[in-house]
N, C-alpha and C. Protein backbone atom coordinates (compact mmCIF):
# COMPACT_ATOMS: atom_id res chain seq x y z
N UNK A 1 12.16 -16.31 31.75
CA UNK A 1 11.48 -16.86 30.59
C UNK A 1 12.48 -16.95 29.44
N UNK A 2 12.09 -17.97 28.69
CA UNK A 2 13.45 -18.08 27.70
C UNK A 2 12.68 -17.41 26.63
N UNK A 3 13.49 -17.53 25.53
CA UNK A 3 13.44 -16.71 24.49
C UNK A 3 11.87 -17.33 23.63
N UNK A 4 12.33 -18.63 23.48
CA UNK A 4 11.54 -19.81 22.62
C UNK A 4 9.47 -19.16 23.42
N UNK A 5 9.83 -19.06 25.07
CA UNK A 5 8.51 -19.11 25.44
C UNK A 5 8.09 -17.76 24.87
N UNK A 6 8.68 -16.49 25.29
CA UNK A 6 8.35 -15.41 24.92
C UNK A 6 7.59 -15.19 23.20
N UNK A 7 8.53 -15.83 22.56
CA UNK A 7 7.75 -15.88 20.89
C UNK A 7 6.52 -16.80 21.05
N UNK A 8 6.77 -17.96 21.78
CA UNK A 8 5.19 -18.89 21.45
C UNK A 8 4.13 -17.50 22.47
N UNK A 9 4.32 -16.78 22.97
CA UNK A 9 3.36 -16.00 23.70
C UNK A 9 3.21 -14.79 22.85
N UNK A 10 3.66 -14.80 22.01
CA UNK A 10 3.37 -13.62 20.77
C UNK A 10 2.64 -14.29 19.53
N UNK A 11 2.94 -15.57 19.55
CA UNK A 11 2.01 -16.57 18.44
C UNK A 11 1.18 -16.57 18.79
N UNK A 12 0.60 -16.81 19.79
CA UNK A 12 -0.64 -17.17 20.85
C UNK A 12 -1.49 -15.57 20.94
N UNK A 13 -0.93 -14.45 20.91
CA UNK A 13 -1.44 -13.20 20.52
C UNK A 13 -2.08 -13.12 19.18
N UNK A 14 -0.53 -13.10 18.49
CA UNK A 14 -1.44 -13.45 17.07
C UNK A 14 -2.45 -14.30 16.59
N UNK A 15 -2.18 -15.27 16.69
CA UNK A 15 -2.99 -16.70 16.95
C UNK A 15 -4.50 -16.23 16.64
N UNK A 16 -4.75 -15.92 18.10
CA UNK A 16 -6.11 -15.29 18.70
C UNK A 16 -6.80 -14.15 17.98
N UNK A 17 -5.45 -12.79 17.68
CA UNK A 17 -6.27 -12.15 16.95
C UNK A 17 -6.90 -12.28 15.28
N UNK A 18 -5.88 -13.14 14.95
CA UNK A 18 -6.20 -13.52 13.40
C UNK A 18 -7.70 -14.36 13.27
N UNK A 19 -7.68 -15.03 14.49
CA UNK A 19 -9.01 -16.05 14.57
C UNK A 19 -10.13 -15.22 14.39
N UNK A 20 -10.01 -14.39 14.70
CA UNK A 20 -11.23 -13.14 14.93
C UNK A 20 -12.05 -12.89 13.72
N UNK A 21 -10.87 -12.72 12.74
CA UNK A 21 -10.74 -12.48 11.03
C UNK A 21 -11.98 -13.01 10.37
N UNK A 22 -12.31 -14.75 11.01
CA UNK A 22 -13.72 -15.52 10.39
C UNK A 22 -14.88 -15.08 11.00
N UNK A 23 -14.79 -14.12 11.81
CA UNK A 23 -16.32 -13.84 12.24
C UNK A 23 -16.99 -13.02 11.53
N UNK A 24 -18.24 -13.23 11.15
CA UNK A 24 -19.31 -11.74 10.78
C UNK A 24 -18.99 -11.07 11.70
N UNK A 25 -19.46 -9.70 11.49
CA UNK A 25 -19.18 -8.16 12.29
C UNK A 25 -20.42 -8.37 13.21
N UNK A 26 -21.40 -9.04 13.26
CA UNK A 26 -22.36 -9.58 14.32
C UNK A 26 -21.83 -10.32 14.97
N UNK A 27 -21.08 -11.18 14.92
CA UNK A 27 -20.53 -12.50 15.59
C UNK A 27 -19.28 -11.40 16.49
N UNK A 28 -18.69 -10.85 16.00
CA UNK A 28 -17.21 -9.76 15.99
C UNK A 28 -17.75 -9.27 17.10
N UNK A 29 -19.11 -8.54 17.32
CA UNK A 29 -19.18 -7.66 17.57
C UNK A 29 -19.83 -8.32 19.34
N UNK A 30 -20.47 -9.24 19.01
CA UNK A 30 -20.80 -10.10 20.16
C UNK A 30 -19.67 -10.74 20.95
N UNK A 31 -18.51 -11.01 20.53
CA UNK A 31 -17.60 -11.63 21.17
C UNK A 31 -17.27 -10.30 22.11
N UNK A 32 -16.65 -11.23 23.62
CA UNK A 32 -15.86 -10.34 23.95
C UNK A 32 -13.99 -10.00 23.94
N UNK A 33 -14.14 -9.15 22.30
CA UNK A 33 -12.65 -9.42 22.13
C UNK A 33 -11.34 -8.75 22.92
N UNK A 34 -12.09 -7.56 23.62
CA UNK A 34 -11.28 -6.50 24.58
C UNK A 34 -10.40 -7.98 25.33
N UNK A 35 -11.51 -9.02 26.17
CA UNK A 35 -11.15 -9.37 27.31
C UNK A 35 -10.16 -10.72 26.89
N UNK A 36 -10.58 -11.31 25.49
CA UNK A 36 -9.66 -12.11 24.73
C UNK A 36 -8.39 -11.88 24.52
N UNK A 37 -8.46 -10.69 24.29
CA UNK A 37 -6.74 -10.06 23.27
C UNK A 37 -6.07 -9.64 24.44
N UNK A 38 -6.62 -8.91 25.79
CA UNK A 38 -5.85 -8.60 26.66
C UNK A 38 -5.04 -9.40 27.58
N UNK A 39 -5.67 -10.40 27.63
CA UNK A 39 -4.92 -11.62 28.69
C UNK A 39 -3.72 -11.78 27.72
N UNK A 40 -3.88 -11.61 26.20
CA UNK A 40 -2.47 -12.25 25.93
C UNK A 40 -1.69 -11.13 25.60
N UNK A 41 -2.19 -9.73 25.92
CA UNK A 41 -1.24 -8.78 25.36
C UNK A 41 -0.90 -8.51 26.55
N UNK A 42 -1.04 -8.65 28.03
CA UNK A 42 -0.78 -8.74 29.33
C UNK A 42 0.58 -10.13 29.27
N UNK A 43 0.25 -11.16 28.64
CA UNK A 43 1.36 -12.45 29.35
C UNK A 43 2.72 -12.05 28.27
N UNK A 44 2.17 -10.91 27.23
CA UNK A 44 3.66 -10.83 26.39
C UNK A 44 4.51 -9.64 27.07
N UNK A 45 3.28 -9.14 27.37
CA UNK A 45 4.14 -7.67 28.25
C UNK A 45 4.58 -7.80 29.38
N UNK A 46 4.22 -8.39 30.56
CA UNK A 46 4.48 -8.78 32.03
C UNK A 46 5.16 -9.66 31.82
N UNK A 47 4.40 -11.01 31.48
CA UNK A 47 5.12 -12.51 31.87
C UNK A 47 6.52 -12.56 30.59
N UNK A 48 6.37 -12.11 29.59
CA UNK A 48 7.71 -11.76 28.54
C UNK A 48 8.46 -10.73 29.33
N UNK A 49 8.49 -9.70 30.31
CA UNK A 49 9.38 -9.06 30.55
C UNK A 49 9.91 -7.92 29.11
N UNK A 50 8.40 -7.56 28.43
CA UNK A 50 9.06 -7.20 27.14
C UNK A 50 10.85 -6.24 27.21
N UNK A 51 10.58 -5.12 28.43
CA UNK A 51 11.04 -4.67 28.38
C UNK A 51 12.84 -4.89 28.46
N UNK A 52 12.81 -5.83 29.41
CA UNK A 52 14.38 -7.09 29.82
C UNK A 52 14.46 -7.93 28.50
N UNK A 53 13.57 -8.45 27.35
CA UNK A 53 14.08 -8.91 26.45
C UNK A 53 15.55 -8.41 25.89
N UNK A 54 16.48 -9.49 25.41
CA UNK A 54 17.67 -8.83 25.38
C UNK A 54 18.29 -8.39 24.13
N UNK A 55 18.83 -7.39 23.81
CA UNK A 55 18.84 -6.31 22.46
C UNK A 55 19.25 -7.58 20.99
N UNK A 56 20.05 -8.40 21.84
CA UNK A 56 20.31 -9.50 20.43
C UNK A 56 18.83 -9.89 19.93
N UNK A 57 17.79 -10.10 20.36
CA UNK A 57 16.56 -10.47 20.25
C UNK A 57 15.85 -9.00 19.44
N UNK A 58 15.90 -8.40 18.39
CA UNK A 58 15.80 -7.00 18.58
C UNK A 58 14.21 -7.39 17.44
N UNK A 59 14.49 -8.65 16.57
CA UNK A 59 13.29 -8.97 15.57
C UNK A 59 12.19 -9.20 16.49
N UNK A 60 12.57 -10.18 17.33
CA UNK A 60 11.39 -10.44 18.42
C UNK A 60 11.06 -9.30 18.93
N UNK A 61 11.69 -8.64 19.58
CA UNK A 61 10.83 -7.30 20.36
C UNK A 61 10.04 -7.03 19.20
N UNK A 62 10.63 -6.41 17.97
CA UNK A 62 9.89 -5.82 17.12
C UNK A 62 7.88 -6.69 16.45
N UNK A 63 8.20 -7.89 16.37
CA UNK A 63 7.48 -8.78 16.01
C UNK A 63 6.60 -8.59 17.34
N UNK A 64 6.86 -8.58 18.42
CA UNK A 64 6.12 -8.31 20.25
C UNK A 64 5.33 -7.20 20.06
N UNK A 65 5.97 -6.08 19.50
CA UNK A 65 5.57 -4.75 19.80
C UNK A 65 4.33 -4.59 18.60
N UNK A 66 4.66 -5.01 17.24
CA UNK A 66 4.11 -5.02 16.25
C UNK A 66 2.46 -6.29 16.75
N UNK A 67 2.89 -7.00 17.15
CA UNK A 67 1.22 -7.84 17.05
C UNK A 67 0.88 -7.19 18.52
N UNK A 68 1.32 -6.65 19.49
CA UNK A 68 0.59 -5.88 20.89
C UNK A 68 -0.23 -4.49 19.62
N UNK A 69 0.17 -4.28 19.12
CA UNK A 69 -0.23 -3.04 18.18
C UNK A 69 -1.49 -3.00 17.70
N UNK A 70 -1.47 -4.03 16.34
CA UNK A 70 -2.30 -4.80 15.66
C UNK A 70 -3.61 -4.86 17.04
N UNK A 71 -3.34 -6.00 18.00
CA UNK A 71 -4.17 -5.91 19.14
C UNK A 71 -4.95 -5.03 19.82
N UNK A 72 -4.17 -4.12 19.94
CA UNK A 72 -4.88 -3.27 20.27
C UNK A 72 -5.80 -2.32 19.48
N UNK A 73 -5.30 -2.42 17.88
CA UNK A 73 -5.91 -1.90 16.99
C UNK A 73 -7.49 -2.59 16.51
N UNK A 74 -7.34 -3.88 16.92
CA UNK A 74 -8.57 -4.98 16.78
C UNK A 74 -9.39 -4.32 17.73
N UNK A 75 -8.99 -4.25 19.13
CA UNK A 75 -9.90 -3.65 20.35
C UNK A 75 -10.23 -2.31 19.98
N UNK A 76 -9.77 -1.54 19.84
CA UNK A 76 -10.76 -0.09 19.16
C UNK A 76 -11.50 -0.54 18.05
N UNK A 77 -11.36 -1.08 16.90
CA UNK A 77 -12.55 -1.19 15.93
C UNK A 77 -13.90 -1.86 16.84
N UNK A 78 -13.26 -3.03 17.77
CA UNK A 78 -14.32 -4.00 18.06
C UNK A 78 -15.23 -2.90 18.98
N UNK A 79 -14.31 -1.64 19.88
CA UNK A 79 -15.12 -1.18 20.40
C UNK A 79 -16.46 -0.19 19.76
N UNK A 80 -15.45 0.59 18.61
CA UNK A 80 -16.27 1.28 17.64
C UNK A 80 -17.29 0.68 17.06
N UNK A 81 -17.82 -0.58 16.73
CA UNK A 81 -18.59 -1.32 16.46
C UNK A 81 -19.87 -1.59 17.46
N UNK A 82 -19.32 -1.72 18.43
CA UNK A 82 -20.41 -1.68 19.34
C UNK A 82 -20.77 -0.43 20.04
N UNK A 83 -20.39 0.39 19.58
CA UNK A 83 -20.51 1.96 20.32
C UNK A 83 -21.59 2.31 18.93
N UNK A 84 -21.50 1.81 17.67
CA UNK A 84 -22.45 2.15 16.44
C UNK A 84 -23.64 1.37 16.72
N UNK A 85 -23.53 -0.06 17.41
CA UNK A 85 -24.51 -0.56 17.20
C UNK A 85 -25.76 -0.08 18.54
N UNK A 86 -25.11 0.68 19.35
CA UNK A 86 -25.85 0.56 20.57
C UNK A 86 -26.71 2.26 20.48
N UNK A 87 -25.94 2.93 19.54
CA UNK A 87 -26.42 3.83 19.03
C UNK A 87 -28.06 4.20 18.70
């Protein structure tokens, strides 16, 4: 994978999770965002090879690691949300 694809697959992370941003916390909470955010925090981690990215690239990893983060930080609220509502 070249360099160019690896970042458009971290845009495409971000992308997705920022979209999230316009929903009501009803709408938020109805989506399924676990299964949204993971396909793309799966194609940056596997199909990017995060780990073989190469050290000259060191912003990108960081920018990779930083929105997989964020991501995953979206998926615990979204879950906490529905763990309140089912309450």
């Amino acid at each position: 994978m070249k360099i160019g694809e690896f970042c458009a697959a971290v845009d495409s992370l971000n992308w997705n999770r920022r979209n999230l941003s316009g929903a009501t916390r009803q709408e938020f909470v109805a989506m399924d965002v676990r299964a949204r955010l993971e396909r793309h925090i799966v194609i940056v981690m596997v199909t990017g090879l995060l780990p073989l990215v190469h050290a000259r690239f060191a912003d990108d990893l960081a920018h990779a690691r930083s929105a997989i983060e964020s991501a995953q930080a979206t998926i615990v609220r979204w879950e906490g949300y529905r763990a309140e509502g089912q309450a």
